[in-house]
Protein backbone atom coordinates (compact mmCIF):
# COMPACT_ATOMS: atom_id res chain seq x y z
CA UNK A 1 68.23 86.91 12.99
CA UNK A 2 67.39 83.36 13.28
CA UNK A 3 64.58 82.38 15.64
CA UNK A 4 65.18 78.76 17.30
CA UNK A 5 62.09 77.21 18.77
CA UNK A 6 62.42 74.45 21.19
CA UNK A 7 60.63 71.24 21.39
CA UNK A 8 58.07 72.44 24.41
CA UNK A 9 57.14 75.20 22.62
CA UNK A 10 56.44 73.55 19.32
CA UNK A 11 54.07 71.23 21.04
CA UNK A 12 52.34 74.30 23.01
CA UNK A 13 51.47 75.27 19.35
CA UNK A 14 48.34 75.53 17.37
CA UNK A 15 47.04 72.78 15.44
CA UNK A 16 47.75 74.33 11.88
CA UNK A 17 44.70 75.13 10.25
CA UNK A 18 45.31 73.09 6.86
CA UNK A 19 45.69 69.64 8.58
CA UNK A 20 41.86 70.31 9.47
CA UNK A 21 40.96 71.02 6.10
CA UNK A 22 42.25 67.73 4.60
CA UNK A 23 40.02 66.23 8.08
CA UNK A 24 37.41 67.71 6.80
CA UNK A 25 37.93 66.49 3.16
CA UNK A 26 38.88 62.78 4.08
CA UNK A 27 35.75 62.32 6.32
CA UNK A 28 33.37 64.12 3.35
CA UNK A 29 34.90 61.19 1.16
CA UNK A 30 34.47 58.58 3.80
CA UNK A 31 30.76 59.51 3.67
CA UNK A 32 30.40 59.74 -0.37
CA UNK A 33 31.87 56.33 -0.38
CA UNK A 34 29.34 54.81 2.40
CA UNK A 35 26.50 56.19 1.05
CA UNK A 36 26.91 54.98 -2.63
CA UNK A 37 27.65 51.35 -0.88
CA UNK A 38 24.55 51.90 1.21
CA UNK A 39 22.20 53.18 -2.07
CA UNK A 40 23.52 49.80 -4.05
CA UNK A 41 22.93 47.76 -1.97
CA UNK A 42 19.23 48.53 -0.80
CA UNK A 43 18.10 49.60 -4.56
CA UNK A 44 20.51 47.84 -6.93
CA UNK A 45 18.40 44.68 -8.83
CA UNK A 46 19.86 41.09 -7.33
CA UNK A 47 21.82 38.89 -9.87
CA UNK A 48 20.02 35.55 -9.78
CA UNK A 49 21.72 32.31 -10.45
CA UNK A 50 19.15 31.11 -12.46
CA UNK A 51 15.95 32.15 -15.23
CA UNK A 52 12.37 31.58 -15.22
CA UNK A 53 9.90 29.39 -17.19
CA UNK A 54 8.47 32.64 -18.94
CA UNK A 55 11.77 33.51 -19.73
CA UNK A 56 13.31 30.71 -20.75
CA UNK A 57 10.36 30.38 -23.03
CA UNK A 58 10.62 33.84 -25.00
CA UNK A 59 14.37 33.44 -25.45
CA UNK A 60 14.04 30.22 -27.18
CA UNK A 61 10.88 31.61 -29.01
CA UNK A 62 12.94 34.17 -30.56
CA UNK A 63 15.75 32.37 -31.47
CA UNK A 64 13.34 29.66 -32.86
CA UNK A 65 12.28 32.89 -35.16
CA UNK A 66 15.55 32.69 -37.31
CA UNK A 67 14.75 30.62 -40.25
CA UNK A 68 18.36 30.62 -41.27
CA UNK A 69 21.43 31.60 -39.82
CA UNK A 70 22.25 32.34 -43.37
CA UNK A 71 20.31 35.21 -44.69
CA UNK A 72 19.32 35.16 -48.23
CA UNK A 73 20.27 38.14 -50.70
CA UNK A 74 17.67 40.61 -51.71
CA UNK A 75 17.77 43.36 -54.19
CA UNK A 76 16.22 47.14 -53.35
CA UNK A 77 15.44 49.54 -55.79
CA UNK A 78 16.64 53.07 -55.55
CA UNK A 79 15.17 54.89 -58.58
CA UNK A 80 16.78 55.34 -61.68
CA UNK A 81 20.11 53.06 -60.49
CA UNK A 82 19.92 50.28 -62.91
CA UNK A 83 17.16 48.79 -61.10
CA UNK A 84 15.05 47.57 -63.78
CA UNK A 85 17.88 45.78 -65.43
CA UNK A 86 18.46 44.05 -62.12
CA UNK A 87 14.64 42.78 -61.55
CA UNK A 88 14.93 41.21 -65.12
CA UNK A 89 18.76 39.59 -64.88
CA UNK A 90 16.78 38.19 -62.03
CA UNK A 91 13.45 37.38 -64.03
CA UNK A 92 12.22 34.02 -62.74
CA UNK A 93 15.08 33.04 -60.61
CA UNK A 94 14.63 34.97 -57.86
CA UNK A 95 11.93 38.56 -56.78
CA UNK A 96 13.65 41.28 -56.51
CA UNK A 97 12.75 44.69 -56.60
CA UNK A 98 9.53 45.74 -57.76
CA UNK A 99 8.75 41.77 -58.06
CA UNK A 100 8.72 42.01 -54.47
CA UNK A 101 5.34 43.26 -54.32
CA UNK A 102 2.83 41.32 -56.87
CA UNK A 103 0.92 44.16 -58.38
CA UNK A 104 -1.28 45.33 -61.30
CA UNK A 105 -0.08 45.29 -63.85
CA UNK A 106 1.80 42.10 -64.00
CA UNK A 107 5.09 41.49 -65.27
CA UNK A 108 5.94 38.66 -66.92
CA UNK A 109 9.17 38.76 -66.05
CA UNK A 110 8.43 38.58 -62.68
CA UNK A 111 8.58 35.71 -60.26
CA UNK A 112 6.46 37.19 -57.72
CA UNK A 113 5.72 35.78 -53.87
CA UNK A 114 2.76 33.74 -53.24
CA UNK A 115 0.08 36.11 -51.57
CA UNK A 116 -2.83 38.90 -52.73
CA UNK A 117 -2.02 41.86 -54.36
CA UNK A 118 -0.82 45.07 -53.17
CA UNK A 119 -2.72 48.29 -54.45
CA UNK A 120 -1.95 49.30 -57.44
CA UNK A 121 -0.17 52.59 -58.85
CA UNK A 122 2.19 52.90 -56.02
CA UNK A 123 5.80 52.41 -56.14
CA UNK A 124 6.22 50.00 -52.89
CA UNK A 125 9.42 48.86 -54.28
CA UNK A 126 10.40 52.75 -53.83
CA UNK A 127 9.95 53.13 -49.97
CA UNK A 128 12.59 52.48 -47.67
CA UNK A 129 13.16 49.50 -46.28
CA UNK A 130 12.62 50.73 -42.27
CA UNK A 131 9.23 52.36 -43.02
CA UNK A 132 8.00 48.24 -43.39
CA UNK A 133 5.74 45.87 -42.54
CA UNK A 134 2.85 47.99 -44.12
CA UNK A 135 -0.38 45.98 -44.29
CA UNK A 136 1.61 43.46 -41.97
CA UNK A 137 4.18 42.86 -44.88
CA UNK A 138 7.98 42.81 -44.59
CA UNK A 139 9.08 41.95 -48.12
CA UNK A 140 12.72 42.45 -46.63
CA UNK A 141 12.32 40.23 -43.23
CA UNK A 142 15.39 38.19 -42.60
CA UNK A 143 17.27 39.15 -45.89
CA UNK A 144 20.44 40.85 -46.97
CA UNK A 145 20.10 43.88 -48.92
CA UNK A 146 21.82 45.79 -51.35
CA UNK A 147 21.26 48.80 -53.75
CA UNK A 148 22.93 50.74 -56.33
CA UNK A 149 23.75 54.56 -56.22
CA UNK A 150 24.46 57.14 -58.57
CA UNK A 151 25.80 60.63 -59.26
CA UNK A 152 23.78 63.13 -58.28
CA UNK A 153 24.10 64.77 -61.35
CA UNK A 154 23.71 62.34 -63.44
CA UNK A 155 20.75 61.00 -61.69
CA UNK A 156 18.29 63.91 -62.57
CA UNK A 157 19.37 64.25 -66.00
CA UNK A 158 18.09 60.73 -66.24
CA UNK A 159 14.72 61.54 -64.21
CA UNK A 160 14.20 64.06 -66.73
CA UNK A 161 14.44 61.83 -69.57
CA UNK A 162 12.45 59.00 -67.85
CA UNK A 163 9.31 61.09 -66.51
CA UNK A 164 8.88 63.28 -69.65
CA UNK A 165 9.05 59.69 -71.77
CA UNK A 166 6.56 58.24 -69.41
CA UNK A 167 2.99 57.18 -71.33
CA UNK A 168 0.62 59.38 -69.70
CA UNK A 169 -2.73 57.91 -67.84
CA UNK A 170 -5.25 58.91 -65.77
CA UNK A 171 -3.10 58.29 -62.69
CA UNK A 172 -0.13 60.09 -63.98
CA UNK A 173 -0.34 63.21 -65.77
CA UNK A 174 2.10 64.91 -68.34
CA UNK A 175 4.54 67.33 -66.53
CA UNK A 176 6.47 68.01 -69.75
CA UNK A 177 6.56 69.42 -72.86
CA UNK A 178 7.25 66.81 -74.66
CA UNK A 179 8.38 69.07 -77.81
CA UNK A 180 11.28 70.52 -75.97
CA UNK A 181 13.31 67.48 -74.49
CA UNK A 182 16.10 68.19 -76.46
CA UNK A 183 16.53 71.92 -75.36
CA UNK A 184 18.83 72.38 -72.64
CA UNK A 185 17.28 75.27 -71.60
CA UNK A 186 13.98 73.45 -70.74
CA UNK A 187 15.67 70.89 -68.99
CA UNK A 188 17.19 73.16 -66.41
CA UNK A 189 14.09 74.91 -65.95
CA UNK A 190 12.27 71.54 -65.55
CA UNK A 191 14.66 70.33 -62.88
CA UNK A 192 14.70 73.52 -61.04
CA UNK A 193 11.07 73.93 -60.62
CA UNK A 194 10.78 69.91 -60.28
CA UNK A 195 13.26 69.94 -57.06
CA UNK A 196 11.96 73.54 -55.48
CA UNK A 197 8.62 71.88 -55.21
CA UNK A 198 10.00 68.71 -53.47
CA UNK A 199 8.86 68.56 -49.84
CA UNK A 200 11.82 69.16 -47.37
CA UNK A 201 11.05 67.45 -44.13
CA UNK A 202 11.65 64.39 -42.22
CA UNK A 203 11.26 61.21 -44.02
CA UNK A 204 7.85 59.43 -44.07
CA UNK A 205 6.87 56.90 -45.83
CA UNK A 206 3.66 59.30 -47.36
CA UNK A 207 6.34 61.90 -48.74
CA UNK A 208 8.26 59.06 -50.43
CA UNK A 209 4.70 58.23 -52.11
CA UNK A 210 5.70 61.49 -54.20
CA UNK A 211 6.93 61.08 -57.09
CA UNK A 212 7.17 57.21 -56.61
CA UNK A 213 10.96 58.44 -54.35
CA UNK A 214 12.36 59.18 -57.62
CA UNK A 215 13.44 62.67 -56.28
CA UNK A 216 14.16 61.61 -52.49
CA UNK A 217 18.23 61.34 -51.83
CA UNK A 218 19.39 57.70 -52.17
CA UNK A 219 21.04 58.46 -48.75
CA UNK A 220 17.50 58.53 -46.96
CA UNK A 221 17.49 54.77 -48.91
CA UNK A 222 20.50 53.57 -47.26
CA UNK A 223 20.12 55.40 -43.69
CA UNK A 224 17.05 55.13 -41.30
CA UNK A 225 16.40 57.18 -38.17
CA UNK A 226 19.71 58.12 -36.19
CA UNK A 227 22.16 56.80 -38.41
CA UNK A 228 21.03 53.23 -39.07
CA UNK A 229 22.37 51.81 -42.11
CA UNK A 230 19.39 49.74 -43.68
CA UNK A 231 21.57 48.17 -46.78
CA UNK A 232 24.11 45.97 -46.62
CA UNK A 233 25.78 46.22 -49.46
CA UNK A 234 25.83 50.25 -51.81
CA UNK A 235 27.43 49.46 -55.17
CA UNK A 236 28.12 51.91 -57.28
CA UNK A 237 26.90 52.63 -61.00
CA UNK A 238 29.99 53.58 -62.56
CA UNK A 239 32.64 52.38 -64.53
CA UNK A 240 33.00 49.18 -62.48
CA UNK A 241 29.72 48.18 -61.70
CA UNK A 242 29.62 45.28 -63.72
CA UNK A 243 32.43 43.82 -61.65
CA UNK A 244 31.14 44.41 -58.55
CA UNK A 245 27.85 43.31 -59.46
CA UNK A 246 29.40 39.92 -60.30
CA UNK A 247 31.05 39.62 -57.18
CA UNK A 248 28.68 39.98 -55.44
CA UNK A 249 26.34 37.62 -57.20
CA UNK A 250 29.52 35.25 -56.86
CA UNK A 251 29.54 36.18 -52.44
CA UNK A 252 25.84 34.95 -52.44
CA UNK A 253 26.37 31.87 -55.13
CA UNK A 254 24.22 34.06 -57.46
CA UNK A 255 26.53 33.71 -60.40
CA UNK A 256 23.78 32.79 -63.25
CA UNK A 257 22.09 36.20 -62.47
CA UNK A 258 23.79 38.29 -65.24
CA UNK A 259 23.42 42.45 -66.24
CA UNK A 260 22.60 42.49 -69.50
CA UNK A 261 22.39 45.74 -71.78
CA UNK A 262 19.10 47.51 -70.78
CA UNK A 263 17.83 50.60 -72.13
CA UNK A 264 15.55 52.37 -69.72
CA UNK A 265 12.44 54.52 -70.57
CA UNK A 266 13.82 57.30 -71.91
CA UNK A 267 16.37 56.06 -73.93
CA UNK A 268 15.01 56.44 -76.89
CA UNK A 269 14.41 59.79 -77.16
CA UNK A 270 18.23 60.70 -77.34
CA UNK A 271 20.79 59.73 -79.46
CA UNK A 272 24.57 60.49 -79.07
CA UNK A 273 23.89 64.13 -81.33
CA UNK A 274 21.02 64.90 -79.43
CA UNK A 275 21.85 63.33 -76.02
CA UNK A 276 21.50 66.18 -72.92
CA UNK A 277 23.78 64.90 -70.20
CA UNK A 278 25.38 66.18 -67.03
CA UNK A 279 27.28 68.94 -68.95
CA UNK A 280 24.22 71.02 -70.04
CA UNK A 281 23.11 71.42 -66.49
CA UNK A 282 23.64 75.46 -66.00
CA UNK A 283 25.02 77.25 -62.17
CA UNK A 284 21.72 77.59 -60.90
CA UNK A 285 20.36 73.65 -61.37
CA UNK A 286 23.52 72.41 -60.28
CA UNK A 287 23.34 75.05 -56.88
CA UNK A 288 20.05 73.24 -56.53
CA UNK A 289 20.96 69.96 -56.78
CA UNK A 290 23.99 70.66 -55.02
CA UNK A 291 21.43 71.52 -52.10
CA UNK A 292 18.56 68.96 -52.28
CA UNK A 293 21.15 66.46 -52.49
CA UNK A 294 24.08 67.55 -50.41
CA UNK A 295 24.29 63.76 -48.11
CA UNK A 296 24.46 62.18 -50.98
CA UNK A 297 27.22 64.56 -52.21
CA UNK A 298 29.15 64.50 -48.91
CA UNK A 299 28.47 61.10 -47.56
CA UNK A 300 28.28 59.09 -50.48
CA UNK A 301 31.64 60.46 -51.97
CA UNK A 302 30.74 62.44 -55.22
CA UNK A 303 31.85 65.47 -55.96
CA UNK A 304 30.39 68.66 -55.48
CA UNK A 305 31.25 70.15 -58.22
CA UNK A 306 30.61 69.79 -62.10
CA UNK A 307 33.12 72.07 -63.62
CA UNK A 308 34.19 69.15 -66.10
């Protein structure tokens, strides 16, 4: 049956109940909207037309602070990357590096800043670059930096090589026996008890003091606190590094700063019979490096894995 309602009776009826709800909803946004106007616009700062004296004053003081809207090229030295054959293509032309910081015992190589000493026996040239000024000294102010990485791997069969070859004094003991640097055996034991003892905790500039950095990851080098990326330029010690070194040298009009052959401390204690490399490292070392190392695996783009 169809009901038919007539127009008196559809007036006589009751307000339906879901026109007052969207009453009720409207006038709750009216008021949301009024009161955020009303919070502005008694708490919100006022936009002036013009700056003080004071103000004026510090922003010109600290653009006044740029020497040179054209930053010059510095060198920093992640250990065992090739850096002490970059200090000495440098030599007198330019400090890079450990010439950064004039130190006992000089190097004659070395074209050092004018300026007292730092203390000796410390690797300055090993601490990151955002732990600086120390003793009110920023050896990197207003410069462009760039480093060198390296494989992992590769990179602690050359620490092993370089800190068992080193000549032992008062301020740096022997950790090796010296007799066994050709057993591969010895060297994985060496590296596994070097890199369980190696402090794992934030960065600080003391716990890069350890060691000189020479086991820290070279990602803690090129990142600071949340992210930061504190070198400019990574290159990579590989098969191309010559020609990226030169092109860069090239970016920076650099070009008479040339690599030259460099054999580093360690050197000659292998030969090409002898010579322990990445391929002697057993399961265990390389799970350990694999886990003291892991940014520099993932984020730096080597591989984690040596099965070659």
């Amino acid at each position: 049956m169809v009901v038919i309602t007539s127009s008196a009776n559809r007036r006589n009826r009751r307000f339906p109940v879901r026109y007052v709800y969207y009453l009720v909803v409207l006038g709750a946004v009216v008021v949301w909207v009024w009161s955020i106007q009303s919070f502005q616009s008694t708490t919100a700062p006022q936009i002036r037309a013009s700056v003080t004296k004071t103000e004026l004053a510090s922003a010109l003081e600290y653009v006044n602070s740029f020497k040179s809207l054209k930053r010059t090229l510095k060198f920093f030295h992640i250990p065992k990357t090739a850096g002490t054959a970059i200090e000495q293509a440098a030599g007198q032309k330019v400090a890079w590096g450990s010439c950064l910081f004039k130190h006992k015992p000089i190097r004659h190589t070395c074209s050092y800043p004018a300026g007292g000493y730092w203390p000796s026996y410390i690797g300055w040239w090993h601490i990151p670059s955002q732990f600086f000024p120390i003793f009110n000294l920023n050896p990197y102010q207003d410069a462009e930096l760039f480093g060198v990485i390296r494989d992992p791997f590769d990179r602690m069969v050359s620490e092993f090589y370089y800190i068992c070859s080193l000549k032992v004094k008062d301020w740096r003991p022997d950790q090796c026996n010296r007799t066994r640097l050709l057993e591969p055996a010895y060297m994985n034991e060496w590296l596994q008890n070097k890199l369980d003892n190696q402090q794992h905790t934030e960065p600080s500039a003391e716990g890069f003091l350890n060691d000189n950095g020479h086991f820290t990851p070279q990602y803690d080098f090129i990142f600071g606190p949340h992210q930061v990326r504190m070198l400019d330029y990574v290159l990579r010690m590989d098969d191309g590094f010559g020609e990226s070194f030169e092109k860069l040298m090239a970016a920076f009009s650099s070009t008479d700063i040339k690599l030259e052959k460099f054999n580093a401390i360690g050197a000659q204690e292998r030969d090409k019979e002898t010579h322990l490399n990445v391929k002697d490292l057993n399961s265990e070392t390389l799970s350990t490096i694999q886990r003291t190392y892991e940014k520099d695996l993932s984020f730096l783009g080597y591989s984690l894995a040596k099965d070659d």
